[in-house]
Protein backbone atom coordinates (compact mmCIF):
# COMPACT_ATOMS: atom_id res chain seq x y z
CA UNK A 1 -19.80 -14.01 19.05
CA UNK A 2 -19.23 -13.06 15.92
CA UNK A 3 -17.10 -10.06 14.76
CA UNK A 4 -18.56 -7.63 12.48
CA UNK A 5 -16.86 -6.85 9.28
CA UNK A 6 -16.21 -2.67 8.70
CA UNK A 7 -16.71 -2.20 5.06
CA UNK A 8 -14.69 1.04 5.13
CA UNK A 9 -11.17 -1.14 5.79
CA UNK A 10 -11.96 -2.55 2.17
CA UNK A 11 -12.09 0.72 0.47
CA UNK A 12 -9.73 2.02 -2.24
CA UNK A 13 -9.04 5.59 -1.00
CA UNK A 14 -9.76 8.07 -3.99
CA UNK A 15 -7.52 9.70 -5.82
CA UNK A 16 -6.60 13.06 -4.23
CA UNK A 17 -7.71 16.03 -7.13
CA UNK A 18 -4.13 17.99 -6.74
CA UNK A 19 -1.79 15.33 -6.84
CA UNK A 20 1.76 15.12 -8.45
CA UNK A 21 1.72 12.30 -11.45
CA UNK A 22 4.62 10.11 -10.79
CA UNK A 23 4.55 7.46 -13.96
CA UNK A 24 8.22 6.76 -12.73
CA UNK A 25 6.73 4.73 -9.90
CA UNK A 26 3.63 3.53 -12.10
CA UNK A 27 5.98 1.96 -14.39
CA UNK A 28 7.87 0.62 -11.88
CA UNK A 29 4.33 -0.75 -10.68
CA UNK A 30 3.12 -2.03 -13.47
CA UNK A 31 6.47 -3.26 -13.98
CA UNK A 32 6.10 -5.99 -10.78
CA UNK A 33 2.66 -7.37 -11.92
CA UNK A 34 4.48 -10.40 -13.05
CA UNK A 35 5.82 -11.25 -10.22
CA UNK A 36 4.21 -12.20 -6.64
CA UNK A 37 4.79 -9.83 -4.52
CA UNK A 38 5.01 -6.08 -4.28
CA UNK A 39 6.51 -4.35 -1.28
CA UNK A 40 6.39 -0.59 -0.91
CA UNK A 41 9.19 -0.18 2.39
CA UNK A 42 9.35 3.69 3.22
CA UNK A 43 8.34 5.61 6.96
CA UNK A 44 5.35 7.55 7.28
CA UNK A 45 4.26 10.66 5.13
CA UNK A 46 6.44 9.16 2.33
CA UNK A 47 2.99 9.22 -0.55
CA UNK A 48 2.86 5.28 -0.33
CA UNK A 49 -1.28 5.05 0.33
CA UNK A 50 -1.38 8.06 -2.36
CA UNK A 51 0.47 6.55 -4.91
CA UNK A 52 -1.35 3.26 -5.13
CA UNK A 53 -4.60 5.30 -4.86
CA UNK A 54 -3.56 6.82 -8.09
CA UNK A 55 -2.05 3.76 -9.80
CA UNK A 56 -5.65 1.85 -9.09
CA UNK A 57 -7.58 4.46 -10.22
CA UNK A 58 -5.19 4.41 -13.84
CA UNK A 59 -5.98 0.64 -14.19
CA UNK A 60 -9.14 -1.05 -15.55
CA UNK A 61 -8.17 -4.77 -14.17
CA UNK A 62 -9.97 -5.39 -10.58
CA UNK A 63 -8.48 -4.25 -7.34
CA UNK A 64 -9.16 -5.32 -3.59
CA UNK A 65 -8.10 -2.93 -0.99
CA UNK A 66 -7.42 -4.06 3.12
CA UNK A 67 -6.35 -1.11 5.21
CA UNK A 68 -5.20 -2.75 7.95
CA UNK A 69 -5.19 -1.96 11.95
CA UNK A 70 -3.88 -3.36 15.41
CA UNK A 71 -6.92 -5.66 15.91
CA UNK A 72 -5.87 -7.47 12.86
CA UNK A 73 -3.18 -9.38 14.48
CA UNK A 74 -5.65 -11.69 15.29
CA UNK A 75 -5.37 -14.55 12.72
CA UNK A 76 -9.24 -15.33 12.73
CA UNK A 77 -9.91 -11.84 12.29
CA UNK A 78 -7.24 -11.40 9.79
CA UNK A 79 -8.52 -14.20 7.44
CA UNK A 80 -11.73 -13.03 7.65
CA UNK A 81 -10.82 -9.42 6.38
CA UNK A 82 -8.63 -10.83 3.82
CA UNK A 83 -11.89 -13.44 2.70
CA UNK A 84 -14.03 -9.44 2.73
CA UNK A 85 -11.89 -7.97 0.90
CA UNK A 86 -11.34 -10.40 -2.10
CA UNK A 87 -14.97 -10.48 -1.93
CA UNK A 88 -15.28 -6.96 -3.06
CA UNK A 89 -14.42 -8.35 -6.60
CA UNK A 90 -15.51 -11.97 -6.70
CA UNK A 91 -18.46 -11.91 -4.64
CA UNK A 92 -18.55 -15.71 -4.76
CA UNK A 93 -14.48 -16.25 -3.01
CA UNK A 94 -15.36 -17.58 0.36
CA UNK A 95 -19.06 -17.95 0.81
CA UNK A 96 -18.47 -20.54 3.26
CA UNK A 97 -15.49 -19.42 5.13
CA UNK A 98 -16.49 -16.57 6.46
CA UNK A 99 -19.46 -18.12 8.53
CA UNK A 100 -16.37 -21.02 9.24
CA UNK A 101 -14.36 -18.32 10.79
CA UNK A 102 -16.65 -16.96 12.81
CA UNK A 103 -17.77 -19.92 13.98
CA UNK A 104 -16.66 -20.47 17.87
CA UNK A 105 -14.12 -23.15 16.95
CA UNK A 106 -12.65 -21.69 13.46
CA UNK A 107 -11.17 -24.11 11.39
CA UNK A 108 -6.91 -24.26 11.02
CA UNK A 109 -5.45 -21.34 9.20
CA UNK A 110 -4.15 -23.52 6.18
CA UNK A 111 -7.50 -25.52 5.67
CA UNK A 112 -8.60 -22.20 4.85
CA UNK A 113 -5.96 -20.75 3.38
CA UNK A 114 -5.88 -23.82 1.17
CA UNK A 115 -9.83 -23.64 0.50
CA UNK A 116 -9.41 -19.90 -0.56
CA UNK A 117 -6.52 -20.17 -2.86
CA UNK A 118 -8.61 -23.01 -4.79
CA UNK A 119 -11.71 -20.59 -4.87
CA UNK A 120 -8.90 -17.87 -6.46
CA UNK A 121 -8.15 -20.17 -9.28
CA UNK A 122 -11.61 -19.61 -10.24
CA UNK A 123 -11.30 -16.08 -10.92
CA UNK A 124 -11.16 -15.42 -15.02
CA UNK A 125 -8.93 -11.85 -14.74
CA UNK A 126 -5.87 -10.80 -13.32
CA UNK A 127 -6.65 -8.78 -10.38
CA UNK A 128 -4.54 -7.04 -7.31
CA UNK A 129 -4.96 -7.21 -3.48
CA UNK A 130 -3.20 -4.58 -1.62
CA UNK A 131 -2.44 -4.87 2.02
CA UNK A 132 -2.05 -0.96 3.66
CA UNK A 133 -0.64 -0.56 6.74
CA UNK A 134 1.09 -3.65 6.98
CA UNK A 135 3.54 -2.56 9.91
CA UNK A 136 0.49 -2.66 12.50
CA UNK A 137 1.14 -6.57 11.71
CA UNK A 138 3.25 -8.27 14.62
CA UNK A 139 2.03 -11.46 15.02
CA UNK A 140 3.49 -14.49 14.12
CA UNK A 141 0.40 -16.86 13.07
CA UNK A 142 -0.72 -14.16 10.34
CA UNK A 143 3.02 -13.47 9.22
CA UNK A 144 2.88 -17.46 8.86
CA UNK A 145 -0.89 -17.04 7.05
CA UNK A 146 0.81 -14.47 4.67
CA UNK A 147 3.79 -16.31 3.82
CA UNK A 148 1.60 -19.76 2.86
CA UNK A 149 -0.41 -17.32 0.91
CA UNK A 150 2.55 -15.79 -1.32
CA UNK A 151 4.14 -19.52 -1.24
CA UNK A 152 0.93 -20.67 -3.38
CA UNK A 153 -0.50 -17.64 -4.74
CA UNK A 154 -2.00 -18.34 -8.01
CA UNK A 155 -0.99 -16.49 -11.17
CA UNK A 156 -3.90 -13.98 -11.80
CA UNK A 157 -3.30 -12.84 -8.28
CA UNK A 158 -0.73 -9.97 -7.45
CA UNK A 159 -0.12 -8.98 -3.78
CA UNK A 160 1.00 -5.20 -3.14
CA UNK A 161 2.60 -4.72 0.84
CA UNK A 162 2.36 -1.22 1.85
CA UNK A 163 4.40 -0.58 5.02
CA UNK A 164 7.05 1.27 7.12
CA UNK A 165 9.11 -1.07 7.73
CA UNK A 166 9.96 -4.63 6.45
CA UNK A 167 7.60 -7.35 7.17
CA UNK A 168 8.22 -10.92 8.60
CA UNK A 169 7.86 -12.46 5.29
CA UNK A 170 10.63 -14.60 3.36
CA UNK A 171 12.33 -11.29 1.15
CA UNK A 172 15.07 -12.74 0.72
CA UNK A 173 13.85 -16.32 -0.82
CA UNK A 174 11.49 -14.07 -3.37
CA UNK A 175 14.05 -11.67 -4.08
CA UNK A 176 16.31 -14.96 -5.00
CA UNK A 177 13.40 -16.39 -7.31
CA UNK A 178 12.89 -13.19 -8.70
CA UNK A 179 8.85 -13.19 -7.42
CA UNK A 180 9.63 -10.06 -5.92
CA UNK A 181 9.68 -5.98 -7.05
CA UNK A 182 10.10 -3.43 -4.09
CA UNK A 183 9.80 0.47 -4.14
CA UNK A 184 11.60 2.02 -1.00
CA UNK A 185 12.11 5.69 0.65
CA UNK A 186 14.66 6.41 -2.05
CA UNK A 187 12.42 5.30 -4.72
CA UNK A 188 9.55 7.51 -3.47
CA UNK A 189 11.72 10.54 -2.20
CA UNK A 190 10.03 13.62 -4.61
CA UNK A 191 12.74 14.74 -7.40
CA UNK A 192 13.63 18.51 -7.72
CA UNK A 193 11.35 18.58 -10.85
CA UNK A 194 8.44 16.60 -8.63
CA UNK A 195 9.28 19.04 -5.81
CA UNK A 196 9.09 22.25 -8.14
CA UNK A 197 5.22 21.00 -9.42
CA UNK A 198 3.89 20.31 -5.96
CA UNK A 199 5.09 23.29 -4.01
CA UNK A 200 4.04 25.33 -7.07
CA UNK A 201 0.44 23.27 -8.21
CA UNK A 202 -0.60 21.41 -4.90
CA UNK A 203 0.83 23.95 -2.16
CA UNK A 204 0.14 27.01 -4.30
CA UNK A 205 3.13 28.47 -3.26
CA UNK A 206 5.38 30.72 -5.82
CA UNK A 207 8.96 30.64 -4.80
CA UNK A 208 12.58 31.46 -6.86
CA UNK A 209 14.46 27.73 -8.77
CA UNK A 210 17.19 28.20 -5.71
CA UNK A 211 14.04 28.13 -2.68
CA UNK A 212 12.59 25.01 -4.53
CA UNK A 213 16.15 23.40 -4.58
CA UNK A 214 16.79 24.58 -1.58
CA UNK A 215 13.53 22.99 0.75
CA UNK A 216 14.25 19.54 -1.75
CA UNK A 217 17.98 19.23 0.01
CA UNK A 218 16.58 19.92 3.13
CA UNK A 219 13.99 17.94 3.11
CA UNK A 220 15.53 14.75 0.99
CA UNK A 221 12.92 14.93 -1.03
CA UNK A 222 10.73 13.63 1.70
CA UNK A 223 6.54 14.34 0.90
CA UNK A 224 5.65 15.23 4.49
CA UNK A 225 8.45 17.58 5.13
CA UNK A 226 7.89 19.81 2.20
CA UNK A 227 4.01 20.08 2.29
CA UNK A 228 4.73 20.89 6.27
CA UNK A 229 7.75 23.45 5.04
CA UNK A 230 4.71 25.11 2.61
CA UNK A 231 2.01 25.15 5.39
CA UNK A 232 4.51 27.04 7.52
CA UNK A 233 5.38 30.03 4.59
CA UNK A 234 2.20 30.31 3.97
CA UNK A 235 1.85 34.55 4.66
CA UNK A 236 5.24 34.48 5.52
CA UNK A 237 7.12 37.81 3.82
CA UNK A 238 10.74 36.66 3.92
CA UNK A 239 10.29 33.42 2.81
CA UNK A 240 14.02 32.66 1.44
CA UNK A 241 15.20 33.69 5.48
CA UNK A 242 12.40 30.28 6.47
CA UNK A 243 13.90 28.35 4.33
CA UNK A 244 17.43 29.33 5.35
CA UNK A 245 16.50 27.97 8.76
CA UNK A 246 14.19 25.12 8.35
């Protein structure tokens, strides 16, 4: 029986309307669309989903979007969301294969690995495919799909990795080759001047240089933390004595 696709996994999420700009990162972005890969390495709440929502929506080349979830360790299923989602801007990539996979005997991963990445060649512009959630990923046969994939990715193709932790993948032989760019918790840690604008223009919250510096140290920077740390003084009257002791 056949598996039904859920269009919502292939959506781009929108841009968020208050959001801090960050071209620091979108450089950096733009920066690693000549090479392969693209990993984005940092734990949860660290504005990885939100920053690739707004570098998409800045870009007029052609985007595919997987969000992906536990089910997706299964390689049959996995191919077929990655055949859906590169659908979503050539509608032509994969007409067969998708009926192949779900098929009750589907063929080998490479045959269609190898049958997609010939259909990608076809594509006339440069486009991205960005893989969210990549840490629900544990299984070896699609860490082994992925890999072949990167291996023989064509050149108008750019793969973007969001995850919390490092995938399965061969870093080290792209880092060596120089096919990878990587953005990490450091990289996406807020700076006292991106702190200052979204406690002040997101959060709505008014508070003294030293508070702002204050919540950035204490929080490393981290997104979650502060927008949790400005929930929390919201109607608070001694807010400088919260942040003494958050």
């Amino acid at each position: 029986m056949s598996t039904p696709i859920l269009t919502t996994k292939l959506y781009i999420p929108p841009p968020q309307p208050k959001v801090v700009l960050r071209p620091r990162l979108i450089e950096r972005l733009n920066e690693g669309l000549d090479r392969k890969l693209t990993l984005i390495s940092a734990p949860a709440g660290s504005g990885k989903t939100t920053l690739l929502s707004e570098w998409l929506a800045g870009r007029s080349q052609p985007a595919a979007w997987l969000s992906l979830d536990e089910g997706d360790n299964d390689p049959t299923r996995f191919l077929a969301y990655l055949v859906a989602a590169l659908r979503t801007i050539a509608p032509n990539i994969g007409e067969g294969l998708l009926g192949a996979l779900q098929s009750p005997q589907p063929p080998p991963t490479e045959s269609v690995l190898t049958a997609l990445l010939n259909e990608i060649t076809t594509v006339p512009d440069k486009f991205v495919l960005v893989l969210d959630d990549y840490h629900v990923i544990d299984a070896r046969p699609v860490g082994d799909a992925l890999a072949f994939l990167i291996e023989h990715l064509p050149p108008r193709m750019h793969l973007v990795i969001a995850t919390r932790e490092d995938p399965n993948l061969p870093l080290a032989r792209l880092r060596v080759r120089g096919q990878l760019s990587e953005l990490r918790a450091a990289d996406l840690r807020f700076t006292p001047e991106e702190a200052a604008e979204f406690l002040k223009e997101v959060m709505g919250l008014s508070l003294s240089a030293e508070d702002i510096a204050a919540l950035e140290t204490r929080t490393e920077g981290w997104i979650a933390g502060l927008q949790l740390a400005a929930l929390s003084m919201r109607g608070r009257e001694d807010v400088p004595r919260f942040i003494r002791a958050f």
